[in-house]
N, C-alpha and C. Protein backbone atom coordinates (compact mmCIF):
# COMPACT_ATOMS: atom_id res chain seq x y z
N UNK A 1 27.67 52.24 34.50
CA UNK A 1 29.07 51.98 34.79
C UNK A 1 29.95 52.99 34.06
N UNK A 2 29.36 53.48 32.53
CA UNK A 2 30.35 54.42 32.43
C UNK A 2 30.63 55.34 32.70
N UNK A 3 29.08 56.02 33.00
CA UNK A 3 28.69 57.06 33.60
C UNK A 3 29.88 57.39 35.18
N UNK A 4 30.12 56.23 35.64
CA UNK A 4 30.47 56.45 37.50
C UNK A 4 31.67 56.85 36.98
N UNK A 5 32.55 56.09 35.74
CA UNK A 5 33.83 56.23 35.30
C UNK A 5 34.29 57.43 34.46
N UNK A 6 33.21 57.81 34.49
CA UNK A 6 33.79 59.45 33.43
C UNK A 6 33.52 60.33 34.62
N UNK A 7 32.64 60.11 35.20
CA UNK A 7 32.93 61.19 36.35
C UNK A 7 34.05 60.88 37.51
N UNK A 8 34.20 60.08 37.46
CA UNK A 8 35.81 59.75 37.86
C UNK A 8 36.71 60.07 37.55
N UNK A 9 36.86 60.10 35.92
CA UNK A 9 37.73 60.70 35.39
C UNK A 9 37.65 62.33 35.41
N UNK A 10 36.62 62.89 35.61
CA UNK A 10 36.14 64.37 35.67
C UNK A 10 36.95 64.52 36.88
N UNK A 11 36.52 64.15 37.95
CA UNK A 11 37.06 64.30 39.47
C UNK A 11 38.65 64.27 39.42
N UNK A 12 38.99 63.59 39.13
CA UNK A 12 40.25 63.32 38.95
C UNK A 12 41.11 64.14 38.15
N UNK A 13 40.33 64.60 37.22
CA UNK A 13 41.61 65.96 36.53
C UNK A 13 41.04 67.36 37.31
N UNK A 14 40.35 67.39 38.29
CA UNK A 14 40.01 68.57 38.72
C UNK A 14 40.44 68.22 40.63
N UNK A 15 41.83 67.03 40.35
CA UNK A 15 42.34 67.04 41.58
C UNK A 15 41.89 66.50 42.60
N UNK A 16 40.86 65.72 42.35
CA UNK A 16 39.78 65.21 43.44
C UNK A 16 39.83 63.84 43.13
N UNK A 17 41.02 63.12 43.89
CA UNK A 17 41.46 61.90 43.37
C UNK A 17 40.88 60.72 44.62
N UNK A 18 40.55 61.42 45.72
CA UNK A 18 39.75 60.33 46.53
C UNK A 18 38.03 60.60 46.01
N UNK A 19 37.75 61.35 45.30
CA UNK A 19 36.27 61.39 44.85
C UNK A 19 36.36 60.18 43.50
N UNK A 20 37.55 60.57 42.74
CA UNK A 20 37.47 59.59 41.42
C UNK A 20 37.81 58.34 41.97
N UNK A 21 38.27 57.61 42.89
CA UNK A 21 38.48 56.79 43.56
C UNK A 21 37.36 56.33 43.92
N UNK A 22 36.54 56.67 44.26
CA UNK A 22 35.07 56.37 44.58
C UNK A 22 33.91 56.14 43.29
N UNK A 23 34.24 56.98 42.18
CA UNK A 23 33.47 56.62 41.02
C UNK A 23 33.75 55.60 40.48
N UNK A 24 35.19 55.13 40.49
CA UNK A 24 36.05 54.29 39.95
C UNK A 24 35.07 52.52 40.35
N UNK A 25 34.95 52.66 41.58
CA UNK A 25 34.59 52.12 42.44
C UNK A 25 33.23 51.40 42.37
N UNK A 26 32.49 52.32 42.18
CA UNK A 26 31.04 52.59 41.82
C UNK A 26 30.86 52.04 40.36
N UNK A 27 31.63 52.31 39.38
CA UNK A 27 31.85 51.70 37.88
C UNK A 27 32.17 50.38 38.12
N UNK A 28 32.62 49.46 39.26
CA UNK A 28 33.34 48.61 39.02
C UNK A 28 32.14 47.72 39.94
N UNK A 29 31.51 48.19 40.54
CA UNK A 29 30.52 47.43 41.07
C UNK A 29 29.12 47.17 40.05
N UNK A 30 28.78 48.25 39.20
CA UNK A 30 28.48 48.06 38.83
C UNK A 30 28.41 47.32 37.15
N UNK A 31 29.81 47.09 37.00
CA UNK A 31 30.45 46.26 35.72
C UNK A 31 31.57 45.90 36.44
N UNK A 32 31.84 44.69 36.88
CA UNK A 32 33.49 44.49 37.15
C UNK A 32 34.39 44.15 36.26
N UNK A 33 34.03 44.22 34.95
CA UNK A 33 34.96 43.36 34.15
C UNK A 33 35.32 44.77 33.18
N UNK A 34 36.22 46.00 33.74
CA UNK A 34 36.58 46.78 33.35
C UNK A 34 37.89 47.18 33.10
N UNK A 35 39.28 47.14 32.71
CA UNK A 35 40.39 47.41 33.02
C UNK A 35 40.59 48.42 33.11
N UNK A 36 40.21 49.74 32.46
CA UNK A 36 40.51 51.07 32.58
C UNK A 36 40.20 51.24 33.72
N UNK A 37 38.53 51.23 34.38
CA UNK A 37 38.18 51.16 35.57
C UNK A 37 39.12 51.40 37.01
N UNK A 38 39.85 49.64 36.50
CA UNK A 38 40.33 49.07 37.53
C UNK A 38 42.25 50.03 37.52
N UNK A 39 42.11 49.97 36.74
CA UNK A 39 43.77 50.96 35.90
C UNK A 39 43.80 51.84 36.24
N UNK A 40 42.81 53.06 36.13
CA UNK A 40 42.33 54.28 36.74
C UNK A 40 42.14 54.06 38.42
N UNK A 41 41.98 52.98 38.91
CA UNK A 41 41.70 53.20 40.45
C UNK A 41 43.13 53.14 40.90
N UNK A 42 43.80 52.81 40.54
CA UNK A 42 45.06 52.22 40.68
C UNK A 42 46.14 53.22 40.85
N UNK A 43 45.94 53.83 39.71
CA UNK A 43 46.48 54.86 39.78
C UNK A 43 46.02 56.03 40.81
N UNK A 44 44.48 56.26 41.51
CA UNK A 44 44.39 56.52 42.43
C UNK A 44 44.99 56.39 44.23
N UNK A 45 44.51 54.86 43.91
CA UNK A 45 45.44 54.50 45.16
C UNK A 45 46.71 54.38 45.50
N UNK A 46 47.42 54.42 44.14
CA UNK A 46 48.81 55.01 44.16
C UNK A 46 49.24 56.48 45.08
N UNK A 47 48.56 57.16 44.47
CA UNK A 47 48.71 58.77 44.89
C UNK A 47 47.87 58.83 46.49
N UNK A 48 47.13 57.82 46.84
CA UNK A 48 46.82 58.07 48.25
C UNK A 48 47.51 57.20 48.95
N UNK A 49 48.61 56.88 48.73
CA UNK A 49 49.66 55.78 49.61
C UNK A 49 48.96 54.71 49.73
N UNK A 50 48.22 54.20 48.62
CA UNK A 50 47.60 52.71 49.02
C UNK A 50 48.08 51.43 47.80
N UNK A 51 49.14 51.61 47.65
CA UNK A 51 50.38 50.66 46.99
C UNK A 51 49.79 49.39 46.91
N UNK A 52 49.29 48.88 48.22
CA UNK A 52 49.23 47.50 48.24
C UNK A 52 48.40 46.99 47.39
N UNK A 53 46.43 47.61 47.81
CA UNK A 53 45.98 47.92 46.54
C UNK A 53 45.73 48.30 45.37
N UNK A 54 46.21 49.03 44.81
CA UNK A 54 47.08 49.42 43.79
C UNK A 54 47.50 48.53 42.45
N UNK A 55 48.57 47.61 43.31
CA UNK A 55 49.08 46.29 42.66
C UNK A 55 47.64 45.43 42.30
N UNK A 56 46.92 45.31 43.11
CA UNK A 56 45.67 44.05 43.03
C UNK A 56 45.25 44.77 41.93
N UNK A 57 44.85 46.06 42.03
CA UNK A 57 44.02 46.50 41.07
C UNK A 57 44.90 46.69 38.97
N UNK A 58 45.62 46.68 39.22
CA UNK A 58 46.53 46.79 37.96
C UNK A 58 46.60 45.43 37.81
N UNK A 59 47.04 44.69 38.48
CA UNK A 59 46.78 42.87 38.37
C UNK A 59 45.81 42.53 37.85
N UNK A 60 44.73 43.06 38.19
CA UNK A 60 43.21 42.72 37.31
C UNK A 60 43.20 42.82 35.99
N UNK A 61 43.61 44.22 35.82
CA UNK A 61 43.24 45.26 34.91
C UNK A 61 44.21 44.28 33.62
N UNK A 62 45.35 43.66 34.23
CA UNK A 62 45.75 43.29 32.94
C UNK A 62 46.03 41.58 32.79
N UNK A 63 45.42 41.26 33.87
CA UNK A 63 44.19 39.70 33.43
C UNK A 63 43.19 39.98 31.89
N UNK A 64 42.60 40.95 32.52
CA UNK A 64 41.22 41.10 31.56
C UNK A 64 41.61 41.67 30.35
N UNK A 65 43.24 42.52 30.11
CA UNK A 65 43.83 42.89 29.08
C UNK A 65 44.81 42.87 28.86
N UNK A 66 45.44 41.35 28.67
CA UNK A 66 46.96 41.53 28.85
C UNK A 66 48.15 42.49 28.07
N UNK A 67 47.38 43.24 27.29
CA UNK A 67 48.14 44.10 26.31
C UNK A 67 47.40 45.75 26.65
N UNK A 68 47.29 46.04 27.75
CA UNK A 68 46.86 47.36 28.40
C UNK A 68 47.92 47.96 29.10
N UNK A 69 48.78 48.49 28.57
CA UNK A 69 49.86 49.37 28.58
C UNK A 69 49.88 50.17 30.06
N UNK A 70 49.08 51.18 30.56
CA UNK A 70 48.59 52.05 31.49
C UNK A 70 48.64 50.53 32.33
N UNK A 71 47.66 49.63 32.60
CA UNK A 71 47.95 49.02 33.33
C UNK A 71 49.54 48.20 34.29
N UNK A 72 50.10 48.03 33.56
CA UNK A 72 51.64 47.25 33.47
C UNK A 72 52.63 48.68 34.25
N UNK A 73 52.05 49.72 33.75
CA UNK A 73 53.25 50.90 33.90
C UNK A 73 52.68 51.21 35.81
N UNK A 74 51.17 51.62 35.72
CA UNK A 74 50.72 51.21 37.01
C UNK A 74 51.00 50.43 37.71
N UNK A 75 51.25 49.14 37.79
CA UNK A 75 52.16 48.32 38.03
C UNK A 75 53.60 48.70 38.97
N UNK A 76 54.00 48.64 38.36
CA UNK A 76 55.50 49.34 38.17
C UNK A 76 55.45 50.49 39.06
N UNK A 77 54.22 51.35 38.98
CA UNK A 77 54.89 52.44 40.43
C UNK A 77 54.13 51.72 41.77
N UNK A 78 53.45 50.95 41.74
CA UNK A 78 52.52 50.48 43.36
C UNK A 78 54.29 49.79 43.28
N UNK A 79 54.60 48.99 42.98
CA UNK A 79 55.27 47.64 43.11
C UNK A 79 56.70 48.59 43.71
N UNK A 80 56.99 49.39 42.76
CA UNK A 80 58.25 50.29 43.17
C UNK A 80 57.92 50.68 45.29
N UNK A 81 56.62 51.48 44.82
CA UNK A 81 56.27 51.79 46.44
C UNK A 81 56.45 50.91 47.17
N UNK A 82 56.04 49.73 46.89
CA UNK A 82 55.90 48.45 47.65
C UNK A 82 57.47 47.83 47.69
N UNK A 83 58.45 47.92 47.31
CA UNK A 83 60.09 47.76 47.34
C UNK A 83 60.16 46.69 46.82
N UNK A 84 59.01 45.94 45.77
CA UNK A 84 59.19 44.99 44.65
C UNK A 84 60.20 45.69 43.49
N UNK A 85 61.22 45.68 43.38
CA UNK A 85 61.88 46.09 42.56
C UNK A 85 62.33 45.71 41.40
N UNK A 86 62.03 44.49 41.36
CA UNK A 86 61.99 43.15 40.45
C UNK A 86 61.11 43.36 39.80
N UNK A 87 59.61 43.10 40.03
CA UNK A 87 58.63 43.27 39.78
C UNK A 87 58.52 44.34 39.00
N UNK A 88 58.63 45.64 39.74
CA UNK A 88 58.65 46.97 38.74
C UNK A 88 59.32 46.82 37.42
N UNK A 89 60.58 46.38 37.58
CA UNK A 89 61.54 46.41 36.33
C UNK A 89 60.72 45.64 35.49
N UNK A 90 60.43 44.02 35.74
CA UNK A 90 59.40 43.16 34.56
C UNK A 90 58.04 44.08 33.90
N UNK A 91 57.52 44.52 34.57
CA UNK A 91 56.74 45.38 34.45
C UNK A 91 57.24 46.65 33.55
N UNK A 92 58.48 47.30 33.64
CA UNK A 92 58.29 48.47 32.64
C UNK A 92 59.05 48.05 31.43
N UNK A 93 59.49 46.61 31.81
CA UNK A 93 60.43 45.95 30.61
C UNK A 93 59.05 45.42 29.51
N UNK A 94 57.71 45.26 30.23
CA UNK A 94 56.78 44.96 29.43
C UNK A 94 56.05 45.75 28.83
N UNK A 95 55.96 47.50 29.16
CA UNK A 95 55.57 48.33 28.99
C UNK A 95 56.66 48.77 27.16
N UNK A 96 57.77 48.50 27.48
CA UNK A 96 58.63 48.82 26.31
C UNK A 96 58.47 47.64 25.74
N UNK A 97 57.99 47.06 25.38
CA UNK A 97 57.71 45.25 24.65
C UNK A 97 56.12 46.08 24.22
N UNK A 98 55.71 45.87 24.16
CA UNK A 98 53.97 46.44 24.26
C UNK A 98 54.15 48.04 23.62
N UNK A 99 54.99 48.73 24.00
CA UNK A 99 55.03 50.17 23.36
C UNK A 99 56.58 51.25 23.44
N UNK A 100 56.73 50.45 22.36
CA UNK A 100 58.35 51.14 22.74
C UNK A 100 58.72 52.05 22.61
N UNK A 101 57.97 53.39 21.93
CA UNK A 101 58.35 54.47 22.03
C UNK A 101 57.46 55.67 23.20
N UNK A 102 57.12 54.40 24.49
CA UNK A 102 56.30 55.13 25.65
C UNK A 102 57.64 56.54 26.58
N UNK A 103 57.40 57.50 26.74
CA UNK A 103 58.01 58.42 26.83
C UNK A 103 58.74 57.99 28.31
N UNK A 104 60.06 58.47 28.68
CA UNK A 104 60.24 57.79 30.37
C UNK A 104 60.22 56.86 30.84
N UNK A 105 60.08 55.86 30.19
CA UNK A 105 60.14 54.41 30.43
C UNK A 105 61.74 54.25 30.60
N UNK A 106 62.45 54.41 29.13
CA UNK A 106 63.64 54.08 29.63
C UNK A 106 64.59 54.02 30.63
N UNK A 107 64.29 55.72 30.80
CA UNK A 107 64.76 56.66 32.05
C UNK A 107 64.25 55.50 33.19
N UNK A 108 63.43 55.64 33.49
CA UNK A 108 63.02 55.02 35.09
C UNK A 108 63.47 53.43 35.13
N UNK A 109 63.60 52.81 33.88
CA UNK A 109 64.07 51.34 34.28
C UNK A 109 65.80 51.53 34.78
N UNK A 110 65.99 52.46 33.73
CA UNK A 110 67.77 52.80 34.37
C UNK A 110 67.91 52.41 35.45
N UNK A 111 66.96 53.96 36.44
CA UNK A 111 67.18 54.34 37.78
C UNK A 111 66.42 52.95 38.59
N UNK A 112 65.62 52.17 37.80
CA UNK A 112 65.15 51.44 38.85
C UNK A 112 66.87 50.11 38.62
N UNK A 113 67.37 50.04 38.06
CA UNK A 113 68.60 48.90 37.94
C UNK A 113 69.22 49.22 38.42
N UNK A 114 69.39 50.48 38.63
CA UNK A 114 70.80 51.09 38.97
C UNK A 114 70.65 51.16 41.35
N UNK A 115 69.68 50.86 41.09
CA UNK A 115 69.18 50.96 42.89
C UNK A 115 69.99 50.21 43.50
N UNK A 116 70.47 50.44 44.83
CA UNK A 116 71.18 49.30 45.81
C UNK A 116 70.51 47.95 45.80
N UNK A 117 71.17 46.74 45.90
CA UNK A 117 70.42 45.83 46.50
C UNK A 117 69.92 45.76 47.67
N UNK A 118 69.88 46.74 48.67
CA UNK A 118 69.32 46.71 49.88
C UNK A 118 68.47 47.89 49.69
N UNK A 119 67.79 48.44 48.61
CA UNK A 119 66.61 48.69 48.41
C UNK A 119 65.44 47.55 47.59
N UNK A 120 66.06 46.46 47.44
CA UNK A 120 65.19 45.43 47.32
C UNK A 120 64.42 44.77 48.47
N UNK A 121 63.36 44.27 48.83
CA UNK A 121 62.30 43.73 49.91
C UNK A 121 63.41 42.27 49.88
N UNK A 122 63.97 41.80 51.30
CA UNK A 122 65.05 40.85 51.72
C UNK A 122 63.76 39.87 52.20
N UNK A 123 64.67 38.39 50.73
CA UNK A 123 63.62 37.16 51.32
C UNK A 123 64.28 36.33 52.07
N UNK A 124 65.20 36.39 53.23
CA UNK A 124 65.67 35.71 53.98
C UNK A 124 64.60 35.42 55.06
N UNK A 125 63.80 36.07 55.02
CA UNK A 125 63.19 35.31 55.91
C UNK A 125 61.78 34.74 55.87
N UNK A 126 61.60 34.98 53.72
CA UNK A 126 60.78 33.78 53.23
C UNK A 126 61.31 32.53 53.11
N UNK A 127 62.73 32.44 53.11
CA UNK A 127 63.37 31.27 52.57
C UNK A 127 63.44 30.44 53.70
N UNK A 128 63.29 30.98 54.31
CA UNK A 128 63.59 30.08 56.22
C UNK A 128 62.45 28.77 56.35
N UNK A 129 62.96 27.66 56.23
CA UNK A 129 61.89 27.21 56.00
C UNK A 129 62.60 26.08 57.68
N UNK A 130 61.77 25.54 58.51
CA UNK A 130 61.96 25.41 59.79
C UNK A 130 62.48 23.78 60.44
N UNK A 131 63.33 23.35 60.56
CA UNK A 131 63.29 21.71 60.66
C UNK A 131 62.72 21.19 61.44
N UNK A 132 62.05 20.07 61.03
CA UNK A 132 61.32 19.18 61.76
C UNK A 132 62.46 18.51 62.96
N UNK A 133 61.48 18.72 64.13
CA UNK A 133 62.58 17.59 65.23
C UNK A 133 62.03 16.52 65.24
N UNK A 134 62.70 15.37 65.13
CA UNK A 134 62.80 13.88 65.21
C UNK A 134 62.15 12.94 63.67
């Protein structure tokens, strides 16, 4: 398992981020109870427009470590992609709680507050909830 994950990490600084995506992968099948692992994939599927997973995978990562920094900040960019904007902000508000002198953090919670509210994901039509007739 560590083996799949260092060559993941190899792949990955030599730009080959759907190959480390796959070691990542391979580490996690063969140990699932990894957060870097799962932190590191995350950050993969970030950079290949796969946001949705992304979130699941940083969700894990900081089940199994609730004080894993990289995880939370990962977080924070799937969730941003994903137009959780809420979410992101709790997320880098936990990143500065956990490590407050993390570089850019500040900066990006700014810009993430400072966003329109109609760059937030609209729950009007979670809230719709349907009346019963009779």
């Amino acid at each position: 398992a560590e083996a799949e994950k260092e060559k993941g990490n190899a792949a990955f600084k030599g730009g080959r981020v759907r190959e480390a995506a796959l070691h990542y992968t391979r580490s996690l099948e063969l140990h699932g109870r990894n957060p870097v692992a799962l932190s590191n994939r995350a950050l993969c599927r970030i950079m290949q427009g796969q946001a949705g997973d992304a979130e699941q995978d940083a969700t894990q990562a900081i089940a199994m470590d609730p004080e894993y920094v990289k995880a939370y900040y990962r977080r924070a960019l799937a969730r941003k992609e994903l137009g959780n904007i809420q979410g992101a902000i709790q997320d880098l508000e936990q990143v500065m709680e956990l490590a407050p002198g993390t570089a850019n953090v500040p900066k990006e919670l700014e810009e993430l507050r400072s966003l329109p509210a109609s760059n937030a994901p609209s729950c009007a039509a979670a809230a719709y909830i349907p009346r019963r007739s009779g």
